[in-house]
C-alpha atoms as a PDB file:
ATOM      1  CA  UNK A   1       0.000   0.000   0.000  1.00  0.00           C
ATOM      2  CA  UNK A   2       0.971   3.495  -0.986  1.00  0.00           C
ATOM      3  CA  UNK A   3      -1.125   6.083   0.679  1.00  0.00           C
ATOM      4  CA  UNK A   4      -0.417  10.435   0.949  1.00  0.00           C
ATOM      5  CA  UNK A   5      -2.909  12.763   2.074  1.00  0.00           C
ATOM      6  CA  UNK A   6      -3.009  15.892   3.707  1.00  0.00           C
ATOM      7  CA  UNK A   7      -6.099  18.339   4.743  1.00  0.00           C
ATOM      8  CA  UNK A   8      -4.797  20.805   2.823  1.00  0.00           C
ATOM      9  CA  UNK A   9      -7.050  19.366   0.244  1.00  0.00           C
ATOM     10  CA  UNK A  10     -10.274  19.146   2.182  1.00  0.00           C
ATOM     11  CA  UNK A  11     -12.850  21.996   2.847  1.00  0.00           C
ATOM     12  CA  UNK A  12     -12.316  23.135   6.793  1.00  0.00           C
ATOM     13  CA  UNK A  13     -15.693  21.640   7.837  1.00  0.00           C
ATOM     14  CA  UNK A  14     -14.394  18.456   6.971  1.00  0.00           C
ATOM     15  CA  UNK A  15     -10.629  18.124   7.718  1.00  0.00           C
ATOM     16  CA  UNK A  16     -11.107  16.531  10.662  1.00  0.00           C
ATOM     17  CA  UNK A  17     -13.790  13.953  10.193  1.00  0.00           C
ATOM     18  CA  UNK A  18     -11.533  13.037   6.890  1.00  0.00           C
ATOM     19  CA  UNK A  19      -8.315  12.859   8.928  1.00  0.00           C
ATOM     20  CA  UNK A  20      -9.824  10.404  11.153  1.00  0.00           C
ATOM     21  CA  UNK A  21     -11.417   8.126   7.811  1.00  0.00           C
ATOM     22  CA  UNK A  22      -7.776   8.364   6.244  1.00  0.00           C
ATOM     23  CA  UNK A  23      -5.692   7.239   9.782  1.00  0.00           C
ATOM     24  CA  UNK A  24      -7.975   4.886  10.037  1.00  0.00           C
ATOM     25  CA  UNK A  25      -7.458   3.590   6.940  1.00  0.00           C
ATOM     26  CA  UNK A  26      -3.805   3.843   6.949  1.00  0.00           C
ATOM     27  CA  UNK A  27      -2.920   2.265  10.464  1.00  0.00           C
ATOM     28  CA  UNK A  28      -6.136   1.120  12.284  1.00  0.00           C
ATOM     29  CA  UNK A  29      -9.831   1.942  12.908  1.00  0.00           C
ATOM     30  CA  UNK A  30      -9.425   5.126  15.600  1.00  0.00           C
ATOM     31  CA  UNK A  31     -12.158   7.638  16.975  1.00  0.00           C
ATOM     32  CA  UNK A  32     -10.335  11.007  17.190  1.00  0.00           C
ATOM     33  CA  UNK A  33     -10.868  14.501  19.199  1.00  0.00           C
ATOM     34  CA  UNK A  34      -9.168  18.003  18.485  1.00  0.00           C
ATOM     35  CA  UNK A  35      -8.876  21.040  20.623  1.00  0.00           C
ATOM     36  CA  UNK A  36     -11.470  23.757  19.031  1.00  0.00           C
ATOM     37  CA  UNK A  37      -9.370  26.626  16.814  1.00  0.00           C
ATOM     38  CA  UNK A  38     -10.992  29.534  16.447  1.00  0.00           C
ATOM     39  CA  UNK A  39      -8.806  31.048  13.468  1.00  0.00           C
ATOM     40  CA  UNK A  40      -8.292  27.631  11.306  1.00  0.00           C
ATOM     41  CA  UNK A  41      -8.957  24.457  10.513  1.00  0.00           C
ATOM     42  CA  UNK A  42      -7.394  21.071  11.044  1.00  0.00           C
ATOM     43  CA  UNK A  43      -3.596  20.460   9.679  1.00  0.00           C
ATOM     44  CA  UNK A  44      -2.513  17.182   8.616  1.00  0.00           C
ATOM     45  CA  UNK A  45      -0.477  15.069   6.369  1.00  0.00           C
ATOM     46  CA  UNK A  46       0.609  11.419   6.218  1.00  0.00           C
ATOM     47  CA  UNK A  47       2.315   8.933   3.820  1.00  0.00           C
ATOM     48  CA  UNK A  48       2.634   5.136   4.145  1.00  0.00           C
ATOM     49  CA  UNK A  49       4.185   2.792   2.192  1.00  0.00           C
ATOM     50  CA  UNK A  50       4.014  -1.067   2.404  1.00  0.00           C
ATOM     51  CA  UNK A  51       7.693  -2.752   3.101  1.00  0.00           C
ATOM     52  CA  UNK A  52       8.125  -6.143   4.040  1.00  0.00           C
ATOM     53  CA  UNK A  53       4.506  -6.927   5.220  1.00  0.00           C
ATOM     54  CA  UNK A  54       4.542  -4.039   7.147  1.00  0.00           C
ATOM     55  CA  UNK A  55       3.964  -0.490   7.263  1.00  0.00           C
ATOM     56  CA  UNK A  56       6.075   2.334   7.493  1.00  0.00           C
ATOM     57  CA  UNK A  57       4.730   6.035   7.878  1.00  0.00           C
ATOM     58  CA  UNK A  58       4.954   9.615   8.709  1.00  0.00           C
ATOM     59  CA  UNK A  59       2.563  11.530  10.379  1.00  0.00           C
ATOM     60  CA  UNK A  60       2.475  15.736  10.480  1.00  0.00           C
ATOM     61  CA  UNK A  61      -0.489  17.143  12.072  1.00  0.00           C
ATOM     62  CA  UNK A  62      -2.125  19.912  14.539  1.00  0.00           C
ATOM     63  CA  UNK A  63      -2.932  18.945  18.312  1.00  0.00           C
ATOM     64  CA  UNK A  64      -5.203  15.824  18.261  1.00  0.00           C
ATOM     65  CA  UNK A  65      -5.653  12.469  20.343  1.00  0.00           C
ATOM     66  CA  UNK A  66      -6.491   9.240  18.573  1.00  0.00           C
ATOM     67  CA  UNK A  67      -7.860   6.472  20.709  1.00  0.00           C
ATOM     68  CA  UNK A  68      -9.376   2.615  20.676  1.00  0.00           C
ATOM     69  CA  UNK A  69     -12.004   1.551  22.598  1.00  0.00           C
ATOM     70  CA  UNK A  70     -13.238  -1.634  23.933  1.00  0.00           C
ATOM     71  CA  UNK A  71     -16.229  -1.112  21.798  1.00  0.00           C
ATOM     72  CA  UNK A  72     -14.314   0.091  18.753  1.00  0.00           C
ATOM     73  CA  UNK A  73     -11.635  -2.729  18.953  1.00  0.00           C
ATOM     74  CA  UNK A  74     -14.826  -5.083  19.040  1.00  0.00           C
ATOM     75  CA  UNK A  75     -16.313  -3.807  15.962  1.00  0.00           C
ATOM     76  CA  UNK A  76     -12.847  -3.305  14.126  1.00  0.00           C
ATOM     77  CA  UNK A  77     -10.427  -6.232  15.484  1.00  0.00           C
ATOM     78  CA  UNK A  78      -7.160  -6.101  14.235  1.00  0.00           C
ATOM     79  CA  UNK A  79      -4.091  -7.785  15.340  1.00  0.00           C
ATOM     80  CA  UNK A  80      -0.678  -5.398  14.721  1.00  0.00           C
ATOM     81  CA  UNK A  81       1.756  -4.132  17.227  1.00  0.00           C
ATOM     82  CA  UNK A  82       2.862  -0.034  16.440  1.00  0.00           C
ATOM     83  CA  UNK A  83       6.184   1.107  17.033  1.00  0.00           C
ATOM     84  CA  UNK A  84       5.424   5.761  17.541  1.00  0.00           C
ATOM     85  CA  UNK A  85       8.276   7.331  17.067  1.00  0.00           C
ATOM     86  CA  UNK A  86       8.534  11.084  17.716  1.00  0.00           C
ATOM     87  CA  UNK A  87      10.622  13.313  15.249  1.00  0.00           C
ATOM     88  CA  UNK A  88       8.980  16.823  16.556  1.00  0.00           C
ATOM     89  CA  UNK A  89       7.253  18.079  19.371  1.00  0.00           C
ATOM     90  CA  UNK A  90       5.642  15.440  22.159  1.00  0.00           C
ATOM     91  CA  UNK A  91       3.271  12.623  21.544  1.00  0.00           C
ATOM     92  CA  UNK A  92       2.218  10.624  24.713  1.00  0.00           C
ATOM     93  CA  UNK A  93       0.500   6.920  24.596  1.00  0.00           C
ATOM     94  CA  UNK A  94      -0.932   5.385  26.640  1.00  0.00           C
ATOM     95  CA  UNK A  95      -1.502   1.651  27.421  1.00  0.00           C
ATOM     96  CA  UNK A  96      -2.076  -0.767  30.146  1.00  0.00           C
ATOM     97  CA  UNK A  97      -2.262   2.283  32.386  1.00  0.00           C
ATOM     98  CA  UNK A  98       1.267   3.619  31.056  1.00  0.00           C
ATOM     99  CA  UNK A  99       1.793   6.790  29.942  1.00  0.00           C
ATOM    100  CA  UNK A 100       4.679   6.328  27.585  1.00  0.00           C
ATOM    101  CA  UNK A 101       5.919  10.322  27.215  1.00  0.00           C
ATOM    102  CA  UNK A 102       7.723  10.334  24.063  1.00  0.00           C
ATOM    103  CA  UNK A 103      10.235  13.543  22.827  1.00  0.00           C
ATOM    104  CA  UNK A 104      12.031  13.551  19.475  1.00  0.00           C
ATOM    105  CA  UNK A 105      13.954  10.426  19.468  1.00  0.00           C
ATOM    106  CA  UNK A 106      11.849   8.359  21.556  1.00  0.00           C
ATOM    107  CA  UNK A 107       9.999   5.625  20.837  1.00  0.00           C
ATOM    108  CA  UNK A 108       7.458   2.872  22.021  1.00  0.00           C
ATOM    109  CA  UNK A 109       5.437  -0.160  21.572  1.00  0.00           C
ATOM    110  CA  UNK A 110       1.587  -0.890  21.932  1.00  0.00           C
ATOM    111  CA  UNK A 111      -1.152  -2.960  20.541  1.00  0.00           C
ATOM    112  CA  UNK A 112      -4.006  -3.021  18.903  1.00  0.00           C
ATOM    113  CA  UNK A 113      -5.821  -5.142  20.417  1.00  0.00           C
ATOM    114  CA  UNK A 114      -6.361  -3.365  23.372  1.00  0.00           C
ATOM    115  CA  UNK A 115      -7.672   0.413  24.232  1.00  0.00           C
ATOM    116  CA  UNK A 116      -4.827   2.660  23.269  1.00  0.00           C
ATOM    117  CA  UNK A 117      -4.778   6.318  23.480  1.00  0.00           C
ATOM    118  CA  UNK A 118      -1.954   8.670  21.448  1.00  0.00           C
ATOM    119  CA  UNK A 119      -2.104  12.188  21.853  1.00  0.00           C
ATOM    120  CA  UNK A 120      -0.073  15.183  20.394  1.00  0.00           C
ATOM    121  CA  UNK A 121      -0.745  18.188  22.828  1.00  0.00           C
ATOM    122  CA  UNK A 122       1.133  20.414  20.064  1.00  0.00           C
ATOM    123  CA  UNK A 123       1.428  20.751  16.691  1.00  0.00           C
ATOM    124  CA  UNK A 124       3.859  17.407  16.486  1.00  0.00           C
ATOM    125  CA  UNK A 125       5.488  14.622  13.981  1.00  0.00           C
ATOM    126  CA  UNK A 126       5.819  11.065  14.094  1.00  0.00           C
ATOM    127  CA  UNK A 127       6.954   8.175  12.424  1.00  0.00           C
ATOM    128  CA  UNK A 128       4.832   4.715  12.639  1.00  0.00           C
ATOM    129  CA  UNK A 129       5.891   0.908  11.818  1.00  0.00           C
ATOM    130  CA  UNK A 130       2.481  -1.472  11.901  1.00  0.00           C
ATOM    131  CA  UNK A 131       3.810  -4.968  12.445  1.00  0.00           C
ATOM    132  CA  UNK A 132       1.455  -8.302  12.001  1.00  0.00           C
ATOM    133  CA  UNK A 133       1.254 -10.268  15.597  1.00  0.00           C
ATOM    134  CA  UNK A 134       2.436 -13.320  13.644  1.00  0.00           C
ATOM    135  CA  UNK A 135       5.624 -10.930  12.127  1.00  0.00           C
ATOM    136  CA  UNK A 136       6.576  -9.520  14.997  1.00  0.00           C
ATOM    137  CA  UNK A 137       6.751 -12.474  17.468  1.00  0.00           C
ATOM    138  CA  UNK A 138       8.625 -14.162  15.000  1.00  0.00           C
ATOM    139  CA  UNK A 139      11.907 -12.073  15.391  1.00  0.00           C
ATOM    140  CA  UNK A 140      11.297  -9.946  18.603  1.00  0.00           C
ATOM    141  CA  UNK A 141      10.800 -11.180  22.030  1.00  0.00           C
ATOM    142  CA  UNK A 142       7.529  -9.803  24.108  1.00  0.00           C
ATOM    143  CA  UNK A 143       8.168  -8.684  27.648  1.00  0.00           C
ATOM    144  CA  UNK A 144       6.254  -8.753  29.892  1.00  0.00           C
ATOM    145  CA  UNK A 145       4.964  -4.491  30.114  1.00  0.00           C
ATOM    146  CA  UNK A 146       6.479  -3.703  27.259  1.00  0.00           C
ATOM    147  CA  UNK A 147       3.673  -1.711  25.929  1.00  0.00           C
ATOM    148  CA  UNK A 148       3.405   2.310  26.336  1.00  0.00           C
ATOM    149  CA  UNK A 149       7.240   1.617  27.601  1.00  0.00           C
ATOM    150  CA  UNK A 150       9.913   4.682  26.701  1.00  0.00           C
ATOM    151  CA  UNK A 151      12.815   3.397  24.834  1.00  0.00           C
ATOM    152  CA  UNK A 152      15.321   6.531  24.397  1.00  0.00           C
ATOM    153  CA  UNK A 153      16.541   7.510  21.034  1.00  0.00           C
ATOM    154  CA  UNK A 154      20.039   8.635  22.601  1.00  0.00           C
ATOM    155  CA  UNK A 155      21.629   6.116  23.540  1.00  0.00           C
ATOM    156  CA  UNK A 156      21.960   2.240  23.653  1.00  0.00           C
ATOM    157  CA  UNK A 157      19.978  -0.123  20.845  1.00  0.00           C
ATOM    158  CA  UNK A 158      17.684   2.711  20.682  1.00  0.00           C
ATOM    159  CA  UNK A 159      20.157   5.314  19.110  1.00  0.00           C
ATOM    160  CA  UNK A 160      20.469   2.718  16.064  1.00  0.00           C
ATOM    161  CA  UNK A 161      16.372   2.070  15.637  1.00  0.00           C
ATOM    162  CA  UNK A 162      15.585   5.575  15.574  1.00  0.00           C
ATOM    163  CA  UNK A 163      17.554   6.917  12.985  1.00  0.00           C
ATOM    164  CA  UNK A 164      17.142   3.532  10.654  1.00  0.00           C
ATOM    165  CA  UNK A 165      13.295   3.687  11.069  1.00  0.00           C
ATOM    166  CA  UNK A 166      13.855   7.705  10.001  1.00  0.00           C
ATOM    167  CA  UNK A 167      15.697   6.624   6.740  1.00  0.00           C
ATOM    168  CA  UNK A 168      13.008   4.049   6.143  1.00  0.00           C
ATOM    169  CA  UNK A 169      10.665   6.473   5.651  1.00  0.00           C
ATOM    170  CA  UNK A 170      12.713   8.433   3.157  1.00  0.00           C
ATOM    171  CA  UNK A 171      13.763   5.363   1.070  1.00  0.00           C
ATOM    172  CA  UNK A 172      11.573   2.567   1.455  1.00  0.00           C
ATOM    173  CA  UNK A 173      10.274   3.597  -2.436  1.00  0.00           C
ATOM    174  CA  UNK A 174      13.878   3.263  -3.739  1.00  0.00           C
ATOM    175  CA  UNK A 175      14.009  -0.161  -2.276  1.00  0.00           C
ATOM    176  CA  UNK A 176      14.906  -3.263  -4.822  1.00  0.00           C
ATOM    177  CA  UNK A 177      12.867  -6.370  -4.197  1.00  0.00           C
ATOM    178  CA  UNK A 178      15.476  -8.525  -3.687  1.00  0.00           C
ATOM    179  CA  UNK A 179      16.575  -6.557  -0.872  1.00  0.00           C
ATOM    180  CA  UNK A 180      13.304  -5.371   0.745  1.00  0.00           C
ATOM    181  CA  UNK A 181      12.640  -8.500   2.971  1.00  0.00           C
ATOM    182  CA  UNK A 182      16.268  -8.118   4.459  1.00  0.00           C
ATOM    183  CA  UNK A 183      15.715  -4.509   4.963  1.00  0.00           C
ATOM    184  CA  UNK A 184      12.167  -5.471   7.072  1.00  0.00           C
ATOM    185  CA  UNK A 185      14.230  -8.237   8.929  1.00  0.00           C
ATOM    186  CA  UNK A 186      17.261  -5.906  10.144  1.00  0.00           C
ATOM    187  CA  UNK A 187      14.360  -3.468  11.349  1.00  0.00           C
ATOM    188  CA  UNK A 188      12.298  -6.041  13.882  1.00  0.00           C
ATOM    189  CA  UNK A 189      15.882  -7.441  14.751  1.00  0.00           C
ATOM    190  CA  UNK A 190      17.031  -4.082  15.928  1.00  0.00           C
ATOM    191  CA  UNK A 191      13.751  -3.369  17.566  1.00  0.00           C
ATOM    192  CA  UNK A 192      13.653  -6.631  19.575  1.00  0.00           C
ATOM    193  CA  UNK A 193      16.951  -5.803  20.655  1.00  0.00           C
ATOM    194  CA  UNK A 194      16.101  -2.413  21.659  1.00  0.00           C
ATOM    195  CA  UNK A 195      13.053  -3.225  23.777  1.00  0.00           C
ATOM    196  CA  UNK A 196      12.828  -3.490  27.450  1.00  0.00           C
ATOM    197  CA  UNK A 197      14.376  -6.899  28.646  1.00  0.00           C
ATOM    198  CA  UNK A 198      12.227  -8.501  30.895  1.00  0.00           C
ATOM    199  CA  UNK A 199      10.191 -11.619  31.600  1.00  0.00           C
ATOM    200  CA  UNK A 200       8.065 -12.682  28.153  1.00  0.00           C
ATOM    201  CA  UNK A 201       4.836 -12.603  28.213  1.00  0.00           C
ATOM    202  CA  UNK A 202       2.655 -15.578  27.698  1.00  0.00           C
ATOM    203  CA  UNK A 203       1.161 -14.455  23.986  1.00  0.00           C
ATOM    204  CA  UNK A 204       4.896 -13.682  22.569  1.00  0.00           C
ATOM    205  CA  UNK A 205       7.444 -16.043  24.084  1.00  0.00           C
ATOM    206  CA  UNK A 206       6.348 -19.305  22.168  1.00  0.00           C
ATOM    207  CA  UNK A 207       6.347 -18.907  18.437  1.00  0.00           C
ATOM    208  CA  UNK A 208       2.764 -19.307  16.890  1.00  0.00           C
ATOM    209  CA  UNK A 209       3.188 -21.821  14.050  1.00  0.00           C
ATOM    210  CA  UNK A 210       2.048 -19.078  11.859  1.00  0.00           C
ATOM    211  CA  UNK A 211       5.327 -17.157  13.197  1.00  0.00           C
ATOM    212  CA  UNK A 212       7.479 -19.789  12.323  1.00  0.00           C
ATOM    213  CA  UNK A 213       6.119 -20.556   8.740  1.00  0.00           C
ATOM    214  CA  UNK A 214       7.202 -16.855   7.972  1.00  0.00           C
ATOM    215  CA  UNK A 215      10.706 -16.732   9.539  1.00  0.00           C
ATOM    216  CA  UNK A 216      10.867 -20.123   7.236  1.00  0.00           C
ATOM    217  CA  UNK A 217       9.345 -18.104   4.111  1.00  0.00           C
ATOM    218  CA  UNK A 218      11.973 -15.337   4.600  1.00  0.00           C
ATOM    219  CA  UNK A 219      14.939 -17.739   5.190  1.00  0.00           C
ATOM    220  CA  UNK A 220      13.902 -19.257   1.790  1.00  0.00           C
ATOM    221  CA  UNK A 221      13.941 -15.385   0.464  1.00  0.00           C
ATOM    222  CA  UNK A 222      17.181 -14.613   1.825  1.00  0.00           C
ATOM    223  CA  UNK A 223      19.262 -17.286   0.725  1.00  0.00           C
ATOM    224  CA  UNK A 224      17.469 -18.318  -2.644  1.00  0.00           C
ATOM    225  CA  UNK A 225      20.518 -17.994  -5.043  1.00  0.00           C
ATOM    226  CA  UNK A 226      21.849 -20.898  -3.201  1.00  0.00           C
ATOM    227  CA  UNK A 227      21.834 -23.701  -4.848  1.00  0.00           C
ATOM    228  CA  UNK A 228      22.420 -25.657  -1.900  1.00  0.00           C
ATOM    229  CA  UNK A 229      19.169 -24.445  -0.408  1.00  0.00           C
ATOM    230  CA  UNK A 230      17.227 -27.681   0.677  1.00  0.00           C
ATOM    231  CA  UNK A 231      14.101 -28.004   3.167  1.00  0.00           C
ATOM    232  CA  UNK A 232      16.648 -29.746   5.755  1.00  0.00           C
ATOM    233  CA  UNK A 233      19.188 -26.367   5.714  1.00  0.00           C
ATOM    234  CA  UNK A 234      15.589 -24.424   6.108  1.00  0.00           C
ATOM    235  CA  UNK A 235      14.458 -27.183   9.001  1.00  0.00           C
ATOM    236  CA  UNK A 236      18.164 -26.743  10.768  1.00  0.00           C
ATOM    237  CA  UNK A 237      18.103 -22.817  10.617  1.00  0.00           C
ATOM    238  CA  UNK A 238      14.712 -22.684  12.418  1.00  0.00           C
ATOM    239  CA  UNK A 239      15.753 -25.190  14.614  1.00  0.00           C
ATOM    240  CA  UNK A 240      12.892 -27.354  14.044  1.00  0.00           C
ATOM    241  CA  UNK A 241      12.686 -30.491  12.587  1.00  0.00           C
ATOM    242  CA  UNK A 242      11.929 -31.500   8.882  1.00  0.00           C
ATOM    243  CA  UNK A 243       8.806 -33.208   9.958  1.00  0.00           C
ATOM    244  CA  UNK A 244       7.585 -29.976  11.329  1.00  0.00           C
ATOM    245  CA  UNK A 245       8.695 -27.635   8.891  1.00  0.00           C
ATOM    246  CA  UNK A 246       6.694 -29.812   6.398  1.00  0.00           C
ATOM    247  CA  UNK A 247       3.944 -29.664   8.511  1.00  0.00           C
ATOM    248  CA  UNK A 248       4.257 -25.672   8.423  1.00  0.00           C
ATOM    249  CA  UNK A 249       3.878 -25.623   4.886  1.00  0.00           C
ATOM    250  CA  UNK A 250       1.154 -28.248   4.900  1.00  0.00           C
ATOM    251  CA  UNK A 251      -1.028 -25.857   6.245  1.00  0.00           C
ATOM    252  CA  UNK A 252      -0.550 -23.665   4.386  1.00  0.00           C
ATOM    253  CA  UNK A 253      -1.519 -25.466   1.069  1.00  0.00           C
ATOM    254  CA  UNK A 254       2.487 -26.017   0.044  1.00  0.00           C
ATOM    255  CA  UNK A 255       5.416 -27.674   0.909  1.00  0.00           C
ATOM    256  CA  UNK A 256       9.179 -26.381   1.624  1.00  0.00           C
ATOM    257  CA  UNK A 257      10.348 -27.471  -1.611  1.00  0.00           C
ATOM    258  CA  UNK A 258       7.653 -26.501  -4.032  1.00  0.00           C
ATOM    259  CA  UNK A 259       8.058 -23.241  -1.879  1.00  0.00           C
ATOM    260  CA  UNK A 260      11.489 -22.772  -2.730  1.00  0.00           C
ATOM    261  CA  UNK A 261      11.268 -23.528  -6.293  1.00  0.00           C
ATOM    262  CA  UNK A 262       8.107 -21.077  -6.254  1.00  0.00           C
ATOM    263  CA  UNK A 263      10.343 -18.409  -5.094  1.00  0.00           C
ATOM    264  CA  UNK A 264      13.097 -19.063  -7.543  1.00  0.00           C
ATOM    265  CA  UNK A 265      10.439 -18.937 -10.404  1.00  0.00           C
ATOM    266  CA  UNK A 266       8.860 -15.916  -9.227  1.00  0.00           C
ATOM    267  CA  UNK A 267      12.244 -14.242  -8.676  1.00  0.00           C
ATOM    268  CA  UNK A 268      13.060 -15.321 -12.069  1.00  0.00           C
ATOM    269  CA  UNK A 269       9.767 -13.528 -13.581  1.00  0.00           C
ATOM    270  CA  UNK A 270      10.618 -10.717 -12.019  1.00  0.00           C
ATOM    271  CA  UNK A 271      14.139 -10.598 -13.600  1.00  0.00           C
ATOM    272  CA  UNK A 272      13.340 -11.880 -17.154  1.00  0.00           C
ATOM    273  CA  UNK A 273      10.965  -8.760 -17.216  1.00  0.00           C
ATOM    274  CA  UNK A 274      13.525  -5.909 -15.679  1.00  0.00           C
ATOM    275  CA  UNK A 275      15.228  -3.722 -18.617  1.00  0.00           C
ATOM    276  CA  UNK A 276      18.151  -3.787 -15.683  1.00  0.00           C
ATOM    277  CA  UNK A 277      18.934  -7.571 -16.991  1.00  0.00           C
ATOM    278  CA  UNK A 278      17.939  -7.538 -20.327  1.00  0.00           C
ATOM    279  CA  UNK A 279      21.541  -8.705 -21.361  1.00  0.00           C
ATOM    280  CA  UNK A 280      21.507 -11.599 -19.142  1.00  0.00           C
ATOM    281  CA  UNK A 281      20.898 -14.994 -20.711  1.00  0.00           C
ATOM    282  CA  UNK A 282      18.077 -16.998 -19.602  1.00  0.00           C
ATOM    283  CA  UNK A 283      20.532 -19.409 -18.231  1.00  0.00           C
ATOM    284  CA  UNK A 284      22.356 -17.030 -16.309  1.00  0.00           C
ATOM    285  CA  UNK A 285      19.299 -16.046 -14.576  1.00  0.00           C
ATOM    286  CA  UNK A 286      18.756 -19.615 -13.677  1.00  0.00           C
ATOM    287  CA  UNK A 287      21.633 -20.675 -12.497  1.00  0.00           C
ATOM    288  CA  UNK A 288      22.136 -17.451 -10.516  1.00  0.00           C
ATOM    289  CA  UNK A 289      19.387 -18.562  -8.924  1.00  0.00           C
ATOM    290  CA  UNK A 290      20.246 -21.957  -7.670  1.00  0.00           C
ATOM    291  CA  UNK A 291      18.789 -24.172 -10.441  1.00  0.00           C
ATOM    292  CA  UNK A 292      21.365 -26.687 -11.878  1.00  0.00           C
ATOM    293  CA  UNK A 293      20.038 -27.691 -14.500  1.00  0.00           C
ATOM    294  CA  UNK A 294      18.534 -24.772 -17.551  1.00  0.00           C
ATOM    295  CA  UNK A 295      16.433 -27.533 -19.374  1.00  0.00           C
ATOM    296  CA  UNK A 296      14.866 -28.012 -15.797  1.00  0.00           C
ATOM    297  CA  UNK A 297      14.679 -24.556 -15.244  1.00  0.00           C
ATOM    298  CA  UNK A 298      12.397 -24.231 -18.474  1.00  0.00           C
ATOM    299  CA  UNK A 299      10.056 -27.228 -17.783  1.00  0.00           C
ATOM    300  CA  UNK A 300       9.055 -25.699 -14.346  1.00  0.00           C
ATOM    301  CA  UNK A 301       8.701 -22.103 -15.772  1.00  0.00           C
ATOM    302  CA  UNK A 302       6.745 -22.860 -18.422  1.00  0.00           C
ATOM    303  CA  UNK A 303       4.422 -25.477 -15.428  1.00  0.00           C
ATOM    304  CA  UNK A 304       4.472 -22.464 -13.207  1.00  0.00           C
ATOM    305  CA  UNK A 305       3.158 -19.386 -15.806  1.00  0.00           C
ATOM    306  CA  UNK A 306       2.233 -21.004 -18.675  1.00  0.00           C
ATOM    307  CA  UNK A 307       4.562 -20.132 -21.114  1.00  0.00           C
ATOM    308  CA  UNK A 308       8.577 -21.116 -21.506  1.00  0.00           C
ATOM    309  CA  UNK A 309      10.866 -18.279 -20.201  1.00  0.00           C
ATOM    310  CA  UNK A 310      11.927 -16.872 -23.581  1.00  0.00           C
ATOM    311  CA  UNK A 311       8.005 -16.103 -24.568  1.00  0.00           C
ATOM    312  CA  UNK A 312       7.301 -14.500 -20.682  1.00  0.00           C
ATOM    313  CA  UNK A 313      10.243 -12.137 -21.531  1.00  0.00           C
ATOM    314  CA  UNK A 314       9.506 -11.474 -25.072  1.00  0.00           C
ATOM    315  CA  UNK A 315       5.905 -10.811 -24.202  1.00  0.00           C
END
C-alpha cells in the first residue's frame, strides 16, 4: 500500500472527520478529538508505504488524540503491534495504564488489540511501523509491560532504531525487491533488541506456528541464489525439525520445496521482465538462482506461468 494525504485538500468543515477516515485507513480503525481553533482548521499530512509486510509512515499534524475503545476494537479487530516514534514536538500513549511520554527520538510499543490512546498536545510529527502479531513475534521477544514503555533515542539499541526507522521512511520507495525483505528483517531485529528486557509474556514467548512458517518463508527469500538451499538447511536454521517444517507448509496449502522452487520462479519472472537484466541470458538467470540444471529450469517455468521463459520475456 501506498497512501499520501493531507487536509490541505479538504474543505475546513471536513478536515477533521476526513483525517480520522484516512488514519484509520492507513494504520487502524481510531475515533479522534481536536482542541477547538478559532482562526483555522485542522492540519494534517501522512504517507505510508508497504515494506516487508509491514507499514512504514509519517505523520504531520495539529494537536489531536487518537484512541481505541473496547467497543471500537470489538467492531474493528485487528491484530498489529505499532512502534510511535517522535521526530517533533511530544506525543504521549498510553496503554495498560502507562503513559509512555515520548520527545524527538523516543519511541514505544503498543497494541491493537487493546484500548490505546496517542495524543499530540502540540502541533507534532511522528513516524509509525504497523507490524502483524504473527511478524513480529517471530523475530522480537515480548516482555512482559512492554507496551506504552519509553525506549530513548540517545543512547543504547535505541540510538540505532531511531535513525534507521527515520531513513526508512525516506527510502523505502527506492528499495529493490530482492533486498526489501532483508531490509524489514534488520528493522524487527534491531527493535527486539532495543526493547525493554524482561520476563516474556505468555502471547509472545512461544512462536505461533504461523510465526514460524514466515521466519521459514523469509529464510527461503534470503538465501534463494543458493543452490544448496534444501528443506533440511531451512528445518536446521529454524531449529525445528523437517517433519515440522513440512507440517508448516502443509497448512498452508504447500510444501518447503515446491516453496522454494516457487520463489526461484517468481524471482526469475521478475528478472526476465527488468530492462536492468535484459543482457543476461536466460541461463544465467537460472543458475544465478540456484537451479542446476537450464532444461529443468524451463520445464518448471513454463508449469508455473504457462509459457517457456523466452516467450514470458519477449511478451
Amino acid at each position: 500500500m501506498s497512501l499520501e494525504f493531507s487536509t490541505a485538500t479538504v474543505d475546513d468543515p471536513s478536515q477533521l472527520s476526513s483525517w480520522r477516515q484516512v488514519i484509520s485507513e492507513a494504520f487502524v480503525p481510531y475515533d479522534v478529538t481536536a482542541p477547538r481553533r478559532r482562526t483555522e482548521g485542522f492540519r494534517g499530512t501522512v504517507t505510508a508505504h508497504a515494506i516487508a509486510g509491514m507499514q512504514v509512515s509519517t505523520v504531520d499534524a495539529d494537536p489531536h488524540t487518537v484512541f481505541r475503545t473496547p467497543s471500537l476494537i470489538r467492531r474493528s479487530p485487528q491484530d498489529d503491534f505499532l512502534v510511535n516514534l517522535t521526530v517533533r514536538g511530544l506525543v504521549i500513549v498510553t496503554q495498560d495504564e502507562r503513559d509512555a511520554v515520548l520527545r524527538p527520538g523516543d519511541f514505544t510499543l503498543y497494541d491493537s488489540a487493546r484500548p490505546c490512546r496517542i495524543t499530540g498536545p502540540d502541533r507534532f510529527g511522528l513516524v509509525s511501523l504497523r507490524i502483524p502479531r504473527a511478524l513480529f513475534t517471530a523475530y522480537c521477544r515480548l516482555p512482559q509491560d512492554a507496551m506504552a514503555t519509553v525506549v530513548r533515542g540517545d543512547h543504547g539499541v535505541g540510538a540505532l532504531f531511531s535513525p534507521y526507522l527515520r531513513s526508512l521512511t525516506r527510502h523505502a520507495v527506492e528499495l529493490e525487491p530482492d533486498v526489501v525483505q532483508q531490509v524489514g528483517i534488520n528493522v524487527l531485529e534491531l527493535l527486539g533488541a532495543a526493547l525493554p528486557k524482561g520476563p516474556a509474556s505468555g502471547d509472545g514467548s512461544a512462536l505461533p506456528r504461523s510465526a514460524q512458517w514466515l521466519r521459514a518463508r523469509q529464510y527461503i527469500a534470503e538465501h534463494i541464489t543458493d543452490p544448496q538451499l534444501s528443506p533440511v538447511m531451512v528445518a536446521d536454521a529454524l531449529g525445528v525439525s523437517i517433519r515440522y517444517l513440512q507440517v508448516l507448509f502443509r497448512a498452508e496449502g504447500t510444501s518447503p520445496s515446491r516453496s522454494i522452487q516457487e520463489q526461484r520462479l517468481e524471482r526469475a519472472a521478475r528478472l526476465l521482465t527488468d530492462p536492468r537484466h535484459a543482457r543476461r541470458t536466460i541461463s544465467d538467470i537460472a543458475f544465478g538462482l540456484g537451479f542446476k540444471d537450464a532444461s529443468h529450469f524451463t520445464r518448471a517455468f513454463k508449469n508455473h506461468y504457462g509459457t517457456g521463459p523466452r516467450a514470458y520475456r519477449d511478451r
